[in-house]
Each structure stands twice: as structure tokens, then as C-alpha cells.
N, C-alpha and C. Protein backbone atom coordinates (compact mmCIF):
# COMPACT_ATOMS: atom_id res chain seq x y z
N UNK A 1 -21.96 -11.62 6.88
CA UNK A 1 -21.30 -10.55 7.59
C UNK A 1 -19.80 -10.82 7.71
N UNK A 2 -19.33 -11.77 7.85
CA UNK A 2 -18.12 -12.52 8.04
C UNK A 2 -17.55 -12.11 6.26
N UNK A 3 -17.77 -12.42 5.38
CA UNK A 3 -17.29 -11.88 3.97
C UNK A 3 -16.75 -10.53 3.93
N UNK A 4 -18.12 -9.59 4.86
CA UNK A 4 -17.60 -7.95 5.14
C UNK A 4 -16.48 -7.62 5.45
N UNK A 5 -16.62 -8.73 6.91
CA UNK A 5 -15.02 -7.91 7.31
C UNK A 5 -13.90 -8.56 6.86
N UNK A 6 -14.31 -9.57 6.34
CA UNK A 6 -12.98 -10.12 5.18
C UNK A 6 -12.55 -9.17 4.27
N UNK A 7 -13.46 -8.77 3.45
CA UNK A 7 -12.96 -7.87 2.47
C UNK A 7 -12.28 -6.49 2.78
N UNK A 8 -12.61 -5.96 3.75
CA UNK A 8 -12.39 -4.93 4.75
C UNK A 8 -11.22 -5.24 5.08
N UNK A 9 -10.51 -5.94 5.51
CA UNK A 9 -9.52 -6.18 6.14
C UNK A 9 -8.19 -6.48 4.71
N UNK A 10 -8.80 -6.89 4.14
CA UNK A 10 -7.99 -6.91 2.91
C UNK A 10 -7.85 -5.74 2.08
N UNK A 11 -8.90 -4.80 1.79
CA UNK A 11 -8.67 -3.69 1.59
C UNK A 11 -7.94 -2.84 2.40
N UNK A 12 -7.71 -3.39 3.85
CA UNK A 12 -6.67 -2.46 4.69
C UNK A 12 -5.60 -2.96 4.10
N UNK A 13 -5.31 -4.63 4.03
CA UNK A 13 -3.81 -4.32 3.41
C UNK A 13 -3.49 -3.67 2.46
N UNK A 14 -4.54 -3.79 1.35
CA UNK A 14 -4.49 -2.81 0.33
C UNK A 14 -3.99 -1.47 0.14
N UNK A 15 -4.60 -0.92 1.27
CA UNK A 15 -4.19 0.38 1.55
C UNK A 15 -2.58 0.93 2.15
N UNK A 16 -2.21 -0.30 2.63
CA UNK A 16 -1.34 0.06 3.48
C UNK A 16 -0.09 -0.07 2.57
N UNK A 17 -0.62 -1.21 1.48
CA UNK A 17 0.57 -1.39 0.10
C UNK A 17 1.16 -0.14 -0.23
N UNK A 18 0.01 0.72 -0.32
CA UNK A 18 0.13 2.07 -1.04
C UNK A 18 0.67 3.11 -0.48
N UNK A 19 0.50 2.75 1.01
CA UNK A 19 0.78 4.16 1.86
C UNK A 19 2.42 3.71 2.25
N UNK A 20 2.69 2.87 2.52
CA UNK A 20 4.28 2.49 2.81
C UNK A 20 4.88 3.01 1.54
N UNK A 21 5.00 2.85 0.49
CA UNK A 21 5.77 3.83 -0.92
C UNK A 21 6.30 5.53 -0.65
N UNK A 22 4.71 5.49 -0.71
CA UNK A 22 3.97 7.00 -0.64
C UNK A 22 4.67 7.97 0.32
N UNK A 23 4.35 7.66 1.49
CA UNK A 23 5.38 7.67 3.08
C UNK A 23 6.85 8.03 3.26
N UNK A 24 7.21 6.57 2.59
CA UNK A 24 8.52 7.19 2.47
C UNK A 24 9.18 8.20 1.29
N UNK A 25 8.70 7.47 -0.12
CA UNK A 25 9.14 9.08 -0.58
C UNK A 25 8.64 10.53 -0.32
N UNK A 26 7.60 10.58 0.52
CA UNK A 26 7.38 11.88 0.62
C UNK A 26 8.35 12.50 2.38
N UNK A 27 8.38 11.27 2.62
CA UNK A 27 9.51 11.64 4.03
C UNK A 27 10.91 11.36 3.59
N UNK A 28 11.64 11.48 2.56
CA UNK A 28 12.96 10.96 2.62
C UNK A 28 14.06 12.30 3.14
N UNK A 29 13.54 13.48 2.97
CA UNK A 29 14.11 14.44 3.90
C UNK A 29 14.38 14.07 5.17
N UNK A 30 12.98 13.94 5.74
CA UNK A 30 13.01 13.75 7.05
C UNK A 30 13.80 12.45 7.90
N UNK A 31 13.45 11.47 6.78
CA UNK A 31 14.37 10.93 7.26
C UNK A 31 16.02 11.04 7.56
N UNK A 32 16.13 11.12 6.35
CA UNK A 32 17.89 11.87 6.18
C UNK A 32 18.09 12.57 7.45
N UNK A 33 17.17 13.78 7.48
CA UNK A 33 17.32 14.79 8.78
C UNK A 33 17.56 13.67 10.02
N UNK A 34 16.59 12.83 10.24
CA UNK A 34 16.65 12.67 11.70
C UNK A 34 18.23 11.31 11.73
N UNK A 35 18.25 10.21 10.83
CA UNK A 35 18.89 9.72 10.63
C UNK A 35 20.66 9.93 10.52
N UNK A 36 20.50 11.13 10.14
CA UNK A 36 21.75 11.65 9.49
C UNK A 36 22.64 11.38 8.61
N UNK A 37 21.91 10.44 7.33
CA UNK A 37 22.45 9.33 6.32
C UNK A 37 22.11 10.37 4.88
N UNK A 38 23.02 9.79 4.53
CA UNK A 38 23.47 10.63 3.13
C UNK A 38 21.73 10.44 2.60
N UNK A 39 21.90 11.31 1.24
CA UNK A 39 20.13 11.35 0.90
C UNK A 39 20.54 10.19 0.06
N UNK A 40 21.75 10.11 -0.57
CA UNK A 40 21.64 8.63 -1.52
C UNK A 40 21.44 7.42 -0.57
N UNK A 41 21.70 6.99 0.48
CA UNK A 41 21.66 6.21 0.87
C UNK A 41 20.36 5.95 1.29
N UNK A 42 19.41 7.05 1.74
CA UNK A 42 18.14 7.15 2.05
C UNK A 42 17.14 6.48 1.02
N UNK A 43 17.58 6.88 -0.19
CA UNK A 43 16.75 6.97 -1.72
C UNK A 43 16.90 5.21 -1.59
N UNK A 44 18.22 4.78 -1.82
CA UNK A 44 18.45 3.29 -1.95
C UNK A 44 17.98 2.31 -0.90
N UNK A 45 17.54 3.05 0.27
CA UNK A 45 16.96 2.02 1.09
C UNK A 45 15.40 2.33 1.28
N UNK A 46 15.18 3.83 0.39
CA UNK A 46 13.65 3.75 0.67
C UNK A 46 13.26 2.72 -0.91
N UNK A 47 14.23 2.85 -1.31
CA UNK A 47 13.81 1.72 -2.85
C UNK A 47 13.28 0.49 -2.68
N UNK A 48 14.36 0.15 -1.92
CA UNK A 48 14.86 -1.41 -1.29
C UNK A 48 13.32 -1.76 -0.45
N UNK A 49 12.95 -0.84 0.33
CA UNK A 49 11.86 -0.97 1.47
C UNK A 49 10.88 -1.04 0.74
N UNK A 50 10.90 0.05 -0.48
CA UNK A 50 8.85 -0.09 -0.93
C UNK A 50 8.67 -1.02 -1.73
N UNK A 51 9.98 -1.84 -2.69
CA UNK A 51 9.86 -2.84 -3.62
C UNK A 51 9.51 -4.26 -2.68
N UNK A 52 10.32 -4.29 -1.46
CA UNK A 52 10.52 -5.68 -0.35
C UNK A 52 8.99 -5.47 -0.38
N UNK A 53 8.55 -4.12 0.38
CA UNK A 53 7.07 -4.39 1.35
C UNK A 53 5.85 -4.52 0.22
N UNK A 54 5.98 -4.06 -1.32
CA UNK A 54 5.11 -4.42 -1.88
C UNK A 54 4.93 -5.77 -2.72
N UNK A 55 6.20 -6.59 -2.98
CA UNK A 55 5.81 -8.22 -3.15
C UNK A 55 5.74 -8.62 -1.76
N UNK A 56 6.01 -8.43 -0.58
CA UNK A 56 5.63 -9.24 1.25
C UNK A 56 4.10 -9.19 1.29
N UNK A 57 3.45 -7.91 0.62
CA UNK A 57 2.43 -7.63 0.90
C UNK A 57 1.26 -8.15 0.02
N UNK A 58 2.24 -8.04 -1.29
CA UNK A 58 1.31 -8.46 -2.49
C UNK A 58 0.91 -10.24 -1.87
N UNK A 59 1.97 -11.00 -1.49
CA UNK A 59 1.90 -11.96 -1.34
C UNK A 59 0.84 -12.62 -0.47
N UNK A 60 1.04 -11.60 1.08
CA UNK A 60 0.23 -11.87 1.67
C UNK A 60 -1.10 -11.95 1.28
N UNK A 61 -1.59 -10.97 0.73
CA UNK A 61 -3.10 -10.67 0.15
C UNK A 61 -3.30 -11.42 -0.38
N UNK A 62 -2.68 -11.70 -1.72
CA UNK A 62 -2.96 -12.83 -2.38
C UNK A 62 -3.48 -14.44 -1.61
N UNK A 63 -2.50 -14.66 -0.61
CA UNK A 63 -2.65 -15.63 0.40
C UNK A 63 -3.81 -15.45 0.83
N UNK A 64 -4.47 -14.06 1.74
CA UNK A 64 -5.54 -14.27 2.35
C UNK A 64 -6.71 -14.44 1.63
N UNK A 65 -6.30 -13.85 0.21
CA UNK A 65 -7.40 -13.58 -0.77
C UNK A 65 -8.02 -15.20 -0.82
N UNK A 66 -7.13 -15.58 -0.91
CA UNK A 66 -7.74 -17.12 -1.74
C UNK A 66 -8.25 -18.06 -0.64
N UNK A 67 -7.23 -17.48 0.82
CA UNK A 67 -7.52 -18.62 1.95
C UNK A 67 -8.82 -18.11 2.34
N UNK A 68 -9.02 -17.06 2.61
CA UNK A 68 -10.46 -16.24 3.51
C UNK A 68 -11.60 -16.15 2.20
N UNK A 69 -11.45 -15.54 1.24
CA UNK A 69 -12.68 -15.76 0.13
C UNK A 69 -13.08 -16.79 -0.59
N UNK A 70 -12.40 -17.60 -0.73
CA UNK A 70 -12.67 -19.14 -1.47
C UNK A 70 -12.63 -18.56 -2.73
N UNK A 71 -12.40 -17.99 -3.71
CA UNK A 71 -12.74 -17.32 -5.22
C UNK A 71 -13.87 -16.73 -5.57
N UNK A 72 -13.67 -16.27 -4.09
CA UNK A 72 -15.68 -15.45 -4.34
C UNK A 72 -15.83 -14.31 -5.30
N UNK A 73 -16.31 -13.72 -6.05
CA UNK A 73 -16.44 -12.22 -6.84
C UNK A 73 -16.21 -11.51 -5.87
N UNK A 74 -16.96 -11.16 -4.73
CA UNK A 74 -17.38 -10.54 -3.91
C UNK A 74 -15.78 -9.57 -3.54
N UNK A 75 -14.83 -10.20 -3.85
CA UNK A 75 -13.28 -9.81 -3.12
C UNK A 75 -13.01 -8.19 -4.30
N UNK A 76 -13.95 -8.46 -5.35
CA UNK A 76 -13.49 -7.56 -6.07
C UNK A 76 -13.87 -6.54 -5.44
N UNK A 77 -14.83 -5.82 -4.40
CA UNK A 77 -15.69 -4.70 -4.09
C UNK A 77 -13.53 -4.59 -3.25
N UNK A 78 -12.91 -5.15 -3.26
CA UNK A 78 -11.21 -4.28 -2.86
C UNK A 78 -11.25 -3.24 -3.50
N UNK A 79 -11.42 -3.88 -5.06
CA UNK A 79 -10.79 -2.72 -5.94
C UNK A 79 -11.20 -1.60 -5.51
N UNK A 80 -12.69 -0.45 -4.85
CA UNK A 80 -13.02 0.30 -4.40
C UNK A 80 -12.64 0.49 -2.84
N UNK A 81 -12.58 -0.91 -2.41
CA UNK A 81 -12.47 -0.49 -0.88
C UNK A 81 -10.88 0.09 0.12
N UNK A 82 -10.49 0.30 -0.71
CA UNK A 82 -8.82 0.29 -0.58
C UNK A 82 -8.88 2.03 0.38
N UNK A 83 -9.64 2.83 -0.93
CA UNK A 83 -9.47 3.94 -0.97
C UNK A 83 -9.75 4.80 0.65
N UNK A 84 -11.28 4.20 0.62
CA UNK A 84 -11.52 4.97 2.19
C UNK A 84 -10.19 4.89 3.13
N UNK A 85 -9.63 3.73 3.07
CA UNK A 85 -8.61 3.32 4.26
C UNK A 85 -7.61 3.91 3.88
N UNK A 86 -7.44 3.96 2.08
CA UNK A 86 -6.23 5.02 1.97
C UNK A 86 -6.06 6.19 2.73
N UNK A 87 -6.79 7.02 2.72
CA UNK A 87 -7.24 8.58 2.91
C UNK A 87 -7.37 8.36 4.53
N UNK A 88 -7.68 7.44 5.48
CA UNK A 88 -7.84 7.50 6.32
C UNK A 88 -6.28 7.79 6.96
N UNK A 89 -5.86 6.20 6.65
CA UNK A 89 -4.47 5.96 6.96
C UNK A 89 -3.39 7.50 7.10
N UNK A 90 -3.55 8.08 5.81
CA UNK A 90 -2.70 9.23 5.38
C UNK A 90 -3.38 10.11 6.27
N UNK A 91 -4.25 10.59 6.45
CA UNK A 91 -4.47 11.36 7.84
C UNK A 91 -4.37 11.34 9.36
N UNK A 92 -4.58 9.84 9.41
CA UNK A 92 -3.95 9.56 10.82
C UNK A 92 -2.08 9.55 10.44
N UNK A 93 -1.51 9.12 9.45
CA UNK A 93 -0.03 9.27 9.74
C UNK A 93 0.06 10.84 10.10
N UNK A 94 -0.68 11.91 9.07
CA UNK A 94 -0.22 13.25 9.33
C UNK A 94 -0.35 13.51 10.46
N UNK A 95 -1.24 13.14 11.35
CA UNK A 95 -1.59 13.83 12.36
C UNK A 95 -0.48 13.48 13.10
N UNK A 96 -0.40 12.20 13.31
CA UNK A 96 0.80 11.35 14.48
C UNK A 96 2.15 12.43 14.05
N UNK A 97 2.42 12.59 12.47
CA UNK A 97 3.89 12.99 12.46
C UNK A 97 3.57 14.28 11.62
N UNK A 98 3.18 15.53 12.16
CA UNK A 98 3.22 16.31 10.86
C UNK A 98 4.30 17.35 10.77
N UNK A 99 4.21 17.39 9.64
CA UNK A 99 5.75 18.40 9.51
C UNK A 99 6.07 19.59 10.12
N UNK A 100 7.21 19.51 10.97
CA UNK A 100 7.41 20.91 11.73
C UNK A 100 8.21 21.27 11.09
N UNK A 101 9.41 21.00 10.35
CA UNK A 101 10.17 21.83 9.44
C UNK A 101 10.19 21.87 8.18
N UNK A 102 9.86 23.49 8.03
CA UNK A 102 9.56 23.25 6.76
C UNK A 102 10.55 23.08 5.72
N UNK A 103 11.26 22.60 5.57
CA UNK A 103 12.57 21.64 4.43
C UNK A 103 11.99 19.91 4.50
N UNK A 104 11.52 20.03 5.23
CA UNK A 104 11.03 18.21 5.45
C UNK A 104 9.73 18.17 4.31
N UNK A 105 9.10 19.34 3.86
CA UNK A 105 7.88 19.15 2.88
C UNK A 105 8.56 18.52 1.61
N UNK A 106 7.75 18.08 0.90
CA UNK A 106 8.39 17.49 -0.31
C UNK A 106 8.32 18.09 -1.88
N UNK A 107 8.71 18.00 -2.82
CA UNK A 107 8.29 18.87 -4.03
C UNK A 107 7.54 18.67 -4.58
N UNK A 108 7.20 19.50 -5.55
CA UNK A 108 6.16 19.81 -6.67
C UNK A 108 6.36 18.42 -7.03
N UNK A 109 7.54 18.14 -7.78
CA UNK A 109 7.50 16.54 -8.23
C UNK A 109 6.45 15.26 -7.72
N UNK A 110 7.14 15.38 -6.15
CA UNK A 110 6.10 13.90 -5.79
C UNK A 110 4.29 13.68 -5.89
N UNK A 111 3.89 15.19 -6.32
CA UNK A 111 3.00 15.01 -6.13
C UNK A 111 2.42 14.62 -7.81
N UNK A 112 3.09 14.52 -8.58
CA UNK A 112 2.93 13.90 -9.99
C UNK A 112 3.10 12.57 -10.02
N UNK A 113 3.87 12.00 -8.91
CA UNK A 113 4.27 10.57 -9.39
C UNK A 113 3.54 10.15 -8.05
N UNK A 114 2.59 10.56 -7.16
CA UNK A 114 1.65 10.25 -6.29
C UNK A 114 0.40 9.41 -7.02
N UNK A 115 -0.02 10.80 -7.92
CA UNK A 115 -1.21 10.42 -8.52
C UNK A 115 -0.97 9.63 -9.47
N UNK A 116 0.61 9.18 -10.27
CA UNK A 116 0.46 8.14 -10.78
C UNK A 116 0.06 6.89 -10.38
N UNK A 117 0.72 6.44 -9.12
CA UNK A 117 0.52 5.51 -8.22
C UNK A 117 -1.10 5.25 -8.28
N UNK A 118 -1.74 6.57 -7.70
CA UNK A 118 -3.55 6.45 -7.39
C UNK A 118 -4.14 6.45 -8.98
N UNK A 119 -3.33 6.42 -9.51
CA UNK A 119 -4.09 6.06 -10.84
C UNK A 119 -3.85 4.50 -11.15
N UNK A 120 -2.98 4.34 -11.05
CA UNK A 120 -2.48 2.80 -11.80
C UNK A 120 -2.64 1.89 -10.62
N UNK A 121 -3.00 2.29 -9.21
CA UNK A 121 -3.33 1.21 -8.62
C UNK A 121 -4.62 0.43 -8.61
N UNK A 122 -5.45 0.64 -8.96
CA UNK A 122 -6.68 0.11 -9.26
C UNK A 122 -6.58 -0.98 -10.09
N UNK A 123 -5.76 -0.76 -11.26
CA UNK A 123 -5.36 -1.68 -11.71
C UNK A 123 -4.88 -2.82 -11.73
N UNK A 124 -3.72 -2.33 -10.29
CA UNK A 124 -2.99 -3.06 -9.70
C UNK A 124 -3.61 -4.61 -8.53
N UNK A 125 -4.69 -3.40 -8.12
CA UNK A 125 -5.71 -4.56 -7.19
C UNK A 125 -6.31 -5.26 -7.63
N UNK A 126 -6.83 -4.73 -9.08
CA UNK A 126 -7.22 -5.78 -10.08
C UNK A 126 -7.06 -6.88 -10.45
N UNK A 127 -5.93 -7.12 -10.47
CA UNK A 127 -5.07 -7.85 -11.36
C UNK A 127 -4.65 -9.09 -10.20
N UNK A 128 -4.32 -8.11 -9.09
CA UNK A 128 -4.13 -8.92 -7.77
C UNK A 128 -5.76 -9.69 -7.79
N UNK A 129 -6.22 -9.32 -7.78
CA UNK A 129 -7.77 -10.00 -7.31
C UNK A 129 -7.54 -11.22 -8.14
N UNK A 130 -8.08 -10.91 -9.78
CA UNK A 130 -7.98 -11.59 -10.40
C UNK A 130 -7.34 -12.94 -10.42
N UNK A 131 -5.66 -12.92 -10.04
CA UNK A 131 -4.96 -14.29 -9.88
C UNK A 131 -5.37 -15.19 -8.84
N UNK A 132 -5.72 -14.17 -7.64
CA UNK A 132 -6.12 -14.99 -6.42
C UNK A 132 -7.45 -15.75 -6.93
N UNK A 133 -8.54 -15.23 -7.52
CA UNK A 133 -9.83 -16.04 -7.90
C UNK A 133 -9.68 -16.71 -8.75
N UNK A 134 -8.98 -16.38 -9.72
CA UNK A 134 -9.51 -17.16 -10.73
C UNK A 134 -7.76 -18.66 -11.05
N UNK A 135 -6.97 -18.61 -9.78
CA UNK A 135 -6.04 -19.45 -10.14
C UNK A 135 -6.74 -21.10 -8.83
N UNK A 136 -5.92 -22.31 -9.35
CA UNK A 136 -6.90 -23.06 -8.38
C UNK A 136 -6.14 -22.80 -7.18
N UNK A 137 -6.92 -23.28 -6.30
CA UNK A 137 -6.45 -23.31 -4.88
C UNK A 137 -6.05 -24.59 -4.53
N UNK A 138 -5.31 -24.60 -3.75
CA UNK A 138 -4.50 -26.06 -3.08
C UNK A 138 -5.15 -26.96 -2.39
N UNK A 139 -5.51 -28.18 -2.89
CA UNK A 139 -6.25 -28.69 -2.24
C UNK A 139 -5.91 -29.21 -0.95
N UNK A 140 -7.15 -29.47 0.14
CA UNK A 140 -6.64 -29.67 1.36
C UNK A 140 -6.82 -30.95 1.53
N UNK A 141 -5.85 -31.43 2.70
CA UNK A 141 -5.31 -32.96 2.57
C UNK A 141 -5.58 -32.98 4.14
């Protein structure tokens, strides 16, 4: 039972990799709006933010991956478990913040380079899994 909520909990970070990107480019209006910062400056620090929080994050996981699962298979059931928490996450943000003006919605665009993201991340957790299991772990002294 203890493995469960290991993996669970790692699939939340998982999720949360995805939704911090996501978030902000689909809020960079809003931000601008409330902020009152040029949109270039917005763009360059929502860059800055989703590249920082996705190696902080990648890292972490990786860390817990290897410290909390020992190189178990079992870490792979992430690759699926990400998603529920995705979809969750993104509905509790809407609810907390949902858009009252409508200039704050975002374009036709983001929603092409959304589903790139939900396409190629699977991959992404993959791959993450993968190094954490199958690299050695540090032995303890």
C-alpha cells in the first residue's frame, strides 16, 4: 500500500510539471493585465519560469523516484498516472481563477501547442522513469 501512495504522489509531481507551463502560457494576458509589465517581458519570464520549474522538478522526481521506489517497475504505472491529476489540477485552478475578462482567454494557437505538450509528455515521463530505474543508486554509507 505504501508503493501506492508513492507512485501517486509522484504522479502529482508529474502533473504539476505540466500544469505550471500550461498555466502560464495560457495566462500571460492576465498576467500582463494584472502586473502591468510589458507582454515581452511577461513571455521572457514566463520562459525563464517553465524551463527553471521543469529541470527543479524533473530533478526532484527523479530524486524521489529512485529514493522512495528502489528501481521498482512498478514507478512506471506514472506514465498513466499523471493524467487523472492533470485534469484534476486544471479544474481546480479554473475554478479558483476563472476568467472574468474576456481578453484574458487565450488563442486558437495555444491550444495546438497544448496538445503538443499532452502528446509528447508521456514520453517525457518515460524517459524520466527510465533513468531513475534503471541508473545505479548511491550507495548508503
Amino acid at each position: 500500500m505504501k508503493t501506492f501512495f508513492k507512485i501517486n504522489g509522484i504522479s502529482i509531481l508529474y502533473a504539476l510539471m505540466l500544469l505550471i507551463p500550461i498555466e502560464l502560457l495560457l495566462n500571460v494576458l492576465r498576467i500582463s493585465r494584472i502586473t502591468g509589465w510589458n507582454l515581452n517581458v511577461v513571455w521572457m519570464v514566463m520562459g525563464i519560469s517553465a524551463v527553471v520549474s521543469f529541470i527543479l522538478l524533473s530533478s526532484i522526481i527523479f530524486y524521489f523516484t529512485k529514493k522512495l521506489l528502489n528501481n521498482r517497475k512498478s514507478s512506471f504505472w506514472s506514465v498513466l498516472l499523471w493524467l487523472p491529476y492533470h485534469i484534476l489540477f486544471i479544474f481546480i485552478f479554473a475554478s479558483l481563477f476563472p476568467v472574468t475578462n474576456p481578453a484574458d482567454e487565450g488563442g486558437p494557437g495555444d491550444g495546438i501547442i497544448i496538445l503538443g505538450f499532452l502528446f509528447f509528455y508521456p514520453f517525457i515521463v518515460f524517459v524520466l522513469n527510465s533513468f531513475s530505474a534503471y541508473t545505479s543508486a548511491p550507495e548508503n554509507k
